[in-house]
N, C-alpha and C. Protein backbone atom coordinates (compact mmCIF):
# COMPACT_ATOMS: atom_id res chain seq x y z
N UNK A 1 -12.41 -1.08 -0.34
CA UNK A 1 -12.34 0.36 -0.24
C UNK A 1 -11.59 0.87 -1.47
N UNK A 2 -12.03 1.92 -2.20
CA UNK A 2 -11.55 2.50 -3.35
C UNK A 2 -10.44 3.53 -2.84
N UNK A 3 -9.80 4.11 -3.24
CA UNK A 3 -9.09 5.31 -2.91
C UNK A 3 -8.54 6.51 -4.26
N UNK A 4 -8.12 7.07 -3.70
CA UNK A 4 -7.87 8.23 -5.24
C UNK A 4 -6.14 8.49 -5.19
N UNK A 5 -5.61 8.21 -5.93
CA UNK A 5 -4.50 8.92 -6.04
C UNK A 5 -4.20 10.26 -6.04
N UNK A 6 -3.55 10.80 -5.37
CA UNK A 6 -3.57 12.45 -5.37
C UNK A 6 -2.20 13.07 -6.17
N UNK A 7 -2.34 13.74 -7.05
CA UNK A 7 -0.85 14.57 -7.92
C UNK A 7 -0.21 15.39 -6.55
N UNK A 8 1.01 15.26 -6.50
CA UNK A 8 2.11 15.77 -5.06
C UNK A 8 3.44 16.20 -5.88
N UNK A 9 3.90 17.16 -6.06
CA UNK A 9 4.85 17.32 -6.76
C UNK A 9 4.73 16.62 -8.27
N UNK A 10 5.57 16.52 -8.32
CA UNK A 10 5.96 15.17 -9.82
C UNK A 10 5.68 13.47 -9.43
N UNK A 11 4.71 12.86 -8.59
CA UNK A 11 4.48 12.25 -7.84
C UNK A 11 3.09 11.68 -7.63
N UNK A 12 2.46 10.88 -7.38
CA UNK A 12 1.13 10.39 -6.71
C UNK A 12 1.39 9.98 -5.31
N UNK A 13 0.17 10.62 -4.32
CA UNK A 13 0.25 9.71 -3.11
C UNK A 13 -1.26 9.42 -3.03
N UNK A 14 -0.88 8.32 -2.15
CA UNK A 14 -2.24 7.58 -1.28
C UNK A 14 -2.71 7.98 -0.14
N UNK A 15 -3.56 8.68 -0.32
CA UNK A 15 -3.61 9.32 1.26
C UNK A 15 -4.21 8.16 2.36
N UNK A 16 -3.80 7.92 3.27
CA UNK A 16 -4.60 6.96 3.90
C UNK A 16 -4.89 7.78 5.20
N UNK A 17 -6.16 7.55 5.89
CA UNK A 17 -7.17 7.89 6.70
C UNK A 17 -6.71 7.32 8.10
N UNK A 18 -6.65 8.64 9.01
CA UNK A 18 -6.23 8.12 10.50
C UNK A 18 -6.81 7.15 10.82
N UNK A 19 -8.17 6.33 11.03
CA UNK A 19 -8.64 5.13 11.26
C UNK A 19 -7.49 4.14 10.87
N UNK A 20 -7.35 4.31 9.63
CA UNK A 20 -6.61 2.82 8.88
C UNK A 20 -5.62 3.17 9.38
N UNK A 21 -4.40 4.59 9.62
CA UNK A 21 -3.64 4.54 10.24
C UNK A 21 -3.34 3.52 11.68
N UNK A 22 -4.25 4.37 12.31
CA UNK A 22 -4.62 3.55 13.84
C UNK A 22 -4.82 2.11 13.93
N UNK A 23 -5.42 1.53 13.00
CA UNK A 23 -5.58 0.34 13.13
C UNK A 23 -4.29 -0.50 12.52
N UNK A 24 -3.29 -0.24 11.50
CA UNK A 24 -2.16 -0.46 11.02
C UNK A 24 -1.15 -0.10 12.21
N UNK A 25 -1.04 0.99 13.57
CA UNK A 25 -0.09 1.18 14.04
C UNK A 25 0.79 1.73 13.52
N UNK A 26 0.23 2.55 13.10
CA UNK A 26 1.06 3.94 12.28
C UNK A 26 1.09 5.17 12.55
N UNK A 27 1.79 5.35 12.87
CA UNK A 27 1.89 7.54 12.69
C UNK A 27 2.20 8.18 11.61
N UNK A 28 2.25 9.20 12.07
CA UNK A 28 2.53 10.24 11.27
C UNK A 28 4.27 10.23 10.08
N UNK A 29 4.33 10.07 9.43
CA UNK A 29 6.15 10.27 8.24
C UNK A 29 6.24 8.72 9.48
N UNK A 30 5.45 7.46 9.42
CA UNK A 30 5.58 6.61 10.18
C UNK A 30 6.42 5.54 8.65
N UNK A 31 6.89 4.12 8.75
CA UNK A 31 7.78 3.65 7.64
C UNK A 31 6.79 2.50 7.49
N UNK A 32 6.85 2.39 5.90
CA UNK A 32 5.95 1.04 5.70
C UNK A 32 6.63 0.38 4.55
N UNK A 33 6.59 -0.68 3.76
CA UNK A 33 7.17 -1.51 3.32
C UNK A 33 6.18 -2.14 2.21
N UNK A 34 6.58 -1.90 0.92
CA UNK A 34 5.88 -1.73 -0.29
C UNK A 34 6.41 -3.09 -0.81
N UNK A 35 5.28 -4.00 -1.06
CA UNK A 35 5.41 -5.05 -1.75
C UNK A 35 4.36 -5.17 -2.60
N UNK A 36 4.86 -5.76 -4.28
CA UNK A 36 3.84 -6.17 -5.05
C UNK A 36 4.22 -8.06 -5.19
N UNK A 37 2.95 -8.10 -5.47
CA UNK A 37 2.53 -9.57 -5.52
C UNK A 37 1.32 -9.53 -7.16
N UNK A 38 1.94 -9.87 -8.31
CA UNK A 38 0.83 -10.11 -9.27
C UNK A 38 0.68 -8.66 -9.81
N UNK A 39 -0.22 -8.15 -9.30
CA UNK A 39 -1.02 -6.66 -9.59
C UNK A 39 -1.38 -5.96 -8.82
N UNK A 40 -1.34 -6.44 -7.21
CA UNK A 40 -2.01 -6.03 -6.24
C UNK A 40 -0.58 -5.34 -5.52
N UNK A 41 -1.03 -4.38 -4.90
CA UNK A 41 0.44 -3.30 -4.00
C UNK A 41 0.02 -3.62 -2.23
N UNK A 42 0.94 -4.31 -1.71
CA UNK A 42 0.31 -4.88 -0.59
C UNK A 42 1.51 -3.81 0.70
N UNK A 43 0.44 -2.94 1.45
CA UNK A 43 1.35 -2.14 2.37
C UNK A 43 1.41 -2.45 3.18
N UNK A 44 2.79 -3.05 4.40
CA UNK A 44 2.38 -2.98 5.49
C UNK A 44 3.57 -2.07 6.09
N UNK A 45 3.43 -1.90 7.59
CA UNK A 45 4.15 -1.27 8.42
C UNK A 45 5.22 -1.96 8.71
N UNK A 46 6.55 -0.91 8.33
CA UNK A 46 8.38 -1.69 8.51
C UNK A 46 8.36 -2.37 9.80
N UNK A 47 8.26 -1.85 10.78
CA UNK A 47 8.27 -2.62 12.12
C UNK A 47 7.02 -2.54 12.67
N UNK A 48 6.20 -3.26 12.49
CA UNK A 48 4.50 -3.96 13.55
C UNK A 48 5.34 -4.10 14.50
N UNK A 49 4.43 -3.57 14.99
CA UNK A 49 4.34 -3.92 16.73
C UNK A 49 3.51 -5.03 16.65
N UNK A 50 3.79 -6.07 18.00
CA UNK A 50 3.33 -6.73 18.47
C UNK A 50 2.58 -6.97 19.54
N UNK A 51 1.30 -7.61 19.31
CA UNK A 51 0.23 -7.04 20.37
C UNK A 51 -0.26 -9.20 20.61
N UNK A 52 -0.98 -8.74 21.63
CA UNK A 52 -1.46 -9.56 22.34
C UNK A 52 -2.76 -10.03 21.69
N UNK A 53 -3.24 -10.54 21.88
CA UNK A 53 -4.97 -10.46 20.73
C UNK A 53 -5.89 -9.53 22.22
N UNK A 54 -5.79 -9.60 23.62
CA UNK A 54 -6.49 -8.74 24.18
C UNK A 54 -6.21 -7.19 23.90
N UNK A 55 -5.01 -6.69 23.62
CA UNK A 55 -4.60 -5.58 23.56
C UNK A 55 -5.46 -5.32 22.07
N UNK A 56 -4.96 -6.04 20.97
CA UNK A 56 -5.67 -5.65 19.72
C UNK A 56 -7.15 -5.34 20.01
N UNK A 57 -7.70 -6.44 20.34
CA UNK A 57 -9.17 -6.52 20.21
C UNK A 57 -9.79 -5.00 20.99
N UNK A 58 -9.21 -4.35 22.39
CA UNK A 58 -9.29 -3.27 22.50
C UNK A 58 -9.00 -2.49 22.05
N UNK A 59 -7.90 -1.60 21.29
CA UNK A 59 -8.00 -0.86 20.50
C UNK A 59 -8.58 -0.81 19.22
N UNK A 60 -8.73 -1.74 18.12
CA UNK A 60 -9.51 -2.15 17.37
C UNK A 60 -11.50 -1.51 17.91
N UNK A 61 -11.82 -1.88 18.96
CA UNK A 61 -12.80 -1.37 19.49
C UNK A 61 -12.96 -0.05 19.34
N UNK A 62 -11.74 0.47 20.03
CA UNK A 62 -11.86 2.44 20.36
C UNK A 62 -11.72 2.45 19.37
N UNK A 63 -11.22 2.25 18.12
CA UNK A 63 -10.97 2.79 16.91
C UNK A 63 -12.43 2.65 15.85
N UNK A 64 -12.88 1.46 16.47
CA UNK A 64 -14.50 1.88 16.01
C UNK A 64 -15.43 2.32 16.44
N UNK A 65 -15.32 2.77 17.77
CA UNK A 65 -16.24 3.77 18.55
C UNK A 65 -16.06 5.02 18.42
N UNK A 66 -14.70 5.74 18.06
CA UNK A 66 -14.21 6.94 18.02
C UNK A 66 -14.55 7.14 16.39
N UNK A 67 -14.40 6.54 15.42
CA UNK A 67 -14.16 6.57 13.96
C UNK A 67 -15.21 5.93 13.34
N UNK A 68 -16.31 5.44 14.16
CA UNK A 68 -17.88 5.02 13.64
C UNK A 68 -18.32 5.25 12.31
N UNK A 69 -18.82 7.17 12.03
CA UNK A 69 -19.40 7.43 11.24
C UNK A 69 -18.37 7.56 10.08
N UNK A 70 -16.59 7.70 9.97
CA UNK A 70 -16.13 7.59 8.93
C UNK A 70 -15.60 6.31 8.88
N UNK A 71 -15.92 5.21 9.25
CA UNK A 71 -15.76 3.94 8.95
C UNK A 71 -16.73 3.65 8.06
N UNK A 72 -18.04 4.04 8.29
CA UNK A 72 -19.46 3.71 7.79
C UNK A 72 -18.99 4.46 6.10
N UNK A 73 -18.62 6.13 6.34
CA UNK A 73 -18.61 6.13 5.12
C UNK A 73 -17.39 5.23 3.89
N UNK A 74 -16.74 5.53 4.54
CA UNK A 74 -15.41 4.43 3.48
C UNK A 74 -15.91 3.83 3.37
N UNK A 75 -16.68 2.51 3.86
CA UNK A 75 -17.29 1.34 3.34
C UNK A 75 -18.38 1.67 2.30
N UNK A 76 -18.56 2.85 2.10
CA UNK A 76 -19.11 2.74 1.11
C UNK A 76 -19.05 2.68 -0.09
């Protein structure tokens, strides 16, 4: 998935998309934890929650039944 940097003040952000939110376990001014490795900027969430693989595998689901047609487009 490509993304665009957006100008924010004196600043760039990444906007990321409620899907990827949802599926990361993220909200809203939610905290994530910025690591580089090489060249690559690897984000994840300060405190993951911990899920069960049944719990994941269901929400993971609703999140592609609810978010279908803008899943389809990002992948593009």
């Amino acid at each position: 998935m490509i993304k665009r940097l957006r100008k924010v003040g004196n600043s760039n952000a990444l906007i990321l998309d409620k899907p990827i939110l949802e599926l990361l376990g993220l909200k809203e001014n939610g905290l994530v934890q910025l690591k580089i490795q090489g060249s690559n900027l690897i984000i994840t969430p300060s405190q993951p929650s911990k899920l069960d693989a049944d719990t994941l595998s269901e929400q993971l689901s609703d999140v592609i039944n609810r978010r279908s047609d803008l899943l389809k487009r990002l992948a593009e």
